[in-house]
Protein backbone atom coordinates (compact mmCIF):
# COMPACT_ATOMS: atom_id res chain seq x y z
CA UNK A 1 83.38 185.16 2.72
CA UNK A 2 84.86 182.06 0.65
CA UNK A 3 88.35 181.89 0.18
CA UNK A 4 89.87 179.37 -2.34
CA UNK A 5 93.62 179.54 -3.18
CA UNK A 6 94.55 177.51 -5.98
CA UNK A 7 98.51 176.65 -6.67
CA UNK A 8 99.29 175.88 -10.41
CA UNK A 9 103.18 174.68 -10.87
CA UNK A 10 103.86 174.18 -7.38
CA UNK A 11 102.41 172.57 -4.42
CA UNK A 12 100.64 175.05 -2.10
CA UNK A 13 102.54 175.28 0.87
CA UNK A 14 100.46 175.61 4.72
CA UNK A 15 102.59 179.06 4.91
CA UNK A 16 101.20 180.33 1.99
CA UNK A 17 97.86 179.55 2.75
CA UNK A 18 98.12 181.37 5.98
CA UNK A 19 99.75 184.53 4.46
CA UNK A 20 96.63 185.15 2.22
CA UNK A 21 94.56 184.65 5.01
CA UNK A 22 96.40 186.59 6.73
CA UNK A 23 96.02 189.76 4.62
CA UNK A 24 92.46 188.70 3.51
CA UNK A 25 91.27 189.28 7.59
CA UNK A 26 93.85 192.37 7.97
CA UNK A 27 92.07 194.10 4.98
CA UNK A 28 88.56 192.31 6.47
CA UNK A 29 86.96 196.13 6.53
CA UNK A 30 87.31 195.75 2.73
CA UNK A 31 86.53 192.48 2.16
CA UNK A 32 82.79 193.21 3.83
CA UNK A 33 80.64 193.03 0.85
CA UNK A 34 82.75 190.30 -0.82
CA UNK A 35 80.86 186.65 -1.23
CA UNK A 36 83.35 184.85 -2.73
CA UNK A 37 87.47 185.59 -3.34
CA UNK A 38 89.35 183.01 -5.56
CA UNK A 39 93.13 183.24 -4.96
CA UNK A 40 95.36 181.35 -8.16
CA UNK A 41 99.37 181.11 -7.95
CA UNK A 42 101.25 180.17 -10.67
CA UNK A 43 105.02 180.05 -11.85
CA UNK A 44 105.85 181.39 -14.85
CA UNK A 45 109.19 180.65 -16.17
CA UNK A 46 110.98 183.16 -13.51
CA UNK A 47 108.47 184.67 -12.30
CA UNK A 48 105.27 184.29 -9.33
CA UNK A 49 102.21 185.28 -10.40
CA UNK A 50 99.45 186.18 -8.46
CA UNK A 51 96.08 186.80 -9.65
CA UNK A 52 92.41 186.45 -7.82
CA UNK A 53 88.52 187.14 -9.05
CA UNK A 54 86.87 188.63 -6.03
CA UNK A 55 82.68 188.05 -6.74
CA UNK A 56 80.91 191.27 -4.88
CA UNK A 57 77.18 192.73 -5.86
CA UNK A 58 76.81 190.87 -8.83
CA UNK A 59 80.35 192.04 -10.40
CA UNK A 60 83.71 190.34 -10.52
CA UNK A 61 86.66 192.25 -9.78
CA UNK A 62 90.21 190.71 -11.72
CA UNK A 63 93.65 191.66 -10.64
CA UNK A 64 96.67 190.14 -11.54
CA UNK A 65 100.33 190.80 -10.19
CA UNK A 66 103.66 189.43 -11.47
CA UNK A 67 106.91 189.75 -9.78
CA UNK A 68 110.34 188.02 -8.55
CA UNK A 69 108.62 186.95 -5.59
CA UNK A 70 105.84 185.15 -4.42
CA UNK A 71 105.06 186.35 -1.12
CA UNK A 72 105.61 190.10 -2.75
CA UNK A 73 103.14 188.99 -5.50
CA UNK A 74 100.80 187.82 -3.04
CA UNK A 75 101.21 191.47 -1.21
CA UNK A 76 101.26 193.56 -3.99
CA UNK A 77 97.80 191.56 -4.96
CA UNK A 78 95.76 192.48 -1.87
CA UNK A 79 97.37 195.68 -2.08
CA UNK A 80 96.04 196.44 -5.69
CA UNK A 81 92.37 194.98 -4.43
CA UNK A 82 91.81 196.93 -1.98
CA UNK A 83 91.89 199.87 -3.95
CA UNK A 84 90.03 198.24 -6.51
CA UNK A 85 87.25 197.14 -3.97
CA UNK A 86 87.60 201.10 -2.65
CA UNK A 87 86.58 201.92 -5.71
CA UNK A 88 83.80 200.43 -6.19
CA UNK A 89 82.63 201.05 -3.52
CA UNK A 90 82.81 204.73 -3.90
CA UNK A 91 81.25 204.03 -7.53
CA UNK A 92 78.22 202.30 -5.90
CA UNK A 93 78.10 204.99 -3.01
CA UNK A 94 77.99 208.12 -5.49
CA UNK A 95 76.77 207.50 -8.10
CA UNK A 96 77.00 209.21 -11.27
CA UNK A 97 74.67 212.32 -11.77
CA UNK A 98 71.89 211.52 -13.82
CA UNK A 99 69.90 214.31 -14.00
CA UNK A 100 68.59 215.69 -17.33
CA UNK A 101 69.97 218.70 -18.31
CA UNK A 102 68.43 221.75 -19.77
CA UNK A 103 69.81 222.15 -23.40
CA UNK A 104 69.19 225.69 -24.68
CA UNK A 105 68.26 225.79 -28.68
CA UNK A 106 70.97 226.78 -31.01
CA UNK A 107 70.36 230.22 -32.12
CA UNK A 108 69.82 230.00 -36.11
């Protein structure tokens, strides 16, 4: 998968690079079907946001995290992905029932 972390507002540190890819290969299992995961940090007045489009089957999946912190941003980020990426996964594994149904006539 391609990883590109983008810092806006602050130089990108080595450390922070290596945290994301950190959690990126701890969470690899979810990551599997991912092509492409773009990673943007910003600083916004007081706080660290964290946001990143992850490109898998065709879709993009958004998240976005704000908090005091930016290595809890960061966290609470791949945190919140992986249970996007969960589910859609399960959304592409079961898919909805499509089956017509039987409609009775309405008695008159």
């Amino acid at each position: 998968m391609k990883t590109t972390i983008t810092a806006r507002h602050f130089e990108l540190t080595e450390a922070i690079k290596q945290h994301i890819n950190d959690k990126v290969v701890q969470y690899d299992s979810h990551f599997s079907e991912a092509l492409e995961a773009a990673f943007i940090l910003d600083i916004e007045a007081k706080d660290y946001v964290a946001e990143a489009n992850v490109h898998i089957r065709g879709e993009v999946i958004h998240s976005k995290i704000s908090t005091e912190d930016m290595y809890k941003s960061i966290d609470s980020l791949i945190h919140k992905l992986v249970s996007l990426l969960d589910k859609n996964k399960d959304k592409h594994k079961n898919p909805p029932d499509k089956r017509i149904r039987k409609v009775e006539p309405a008695d008159e």
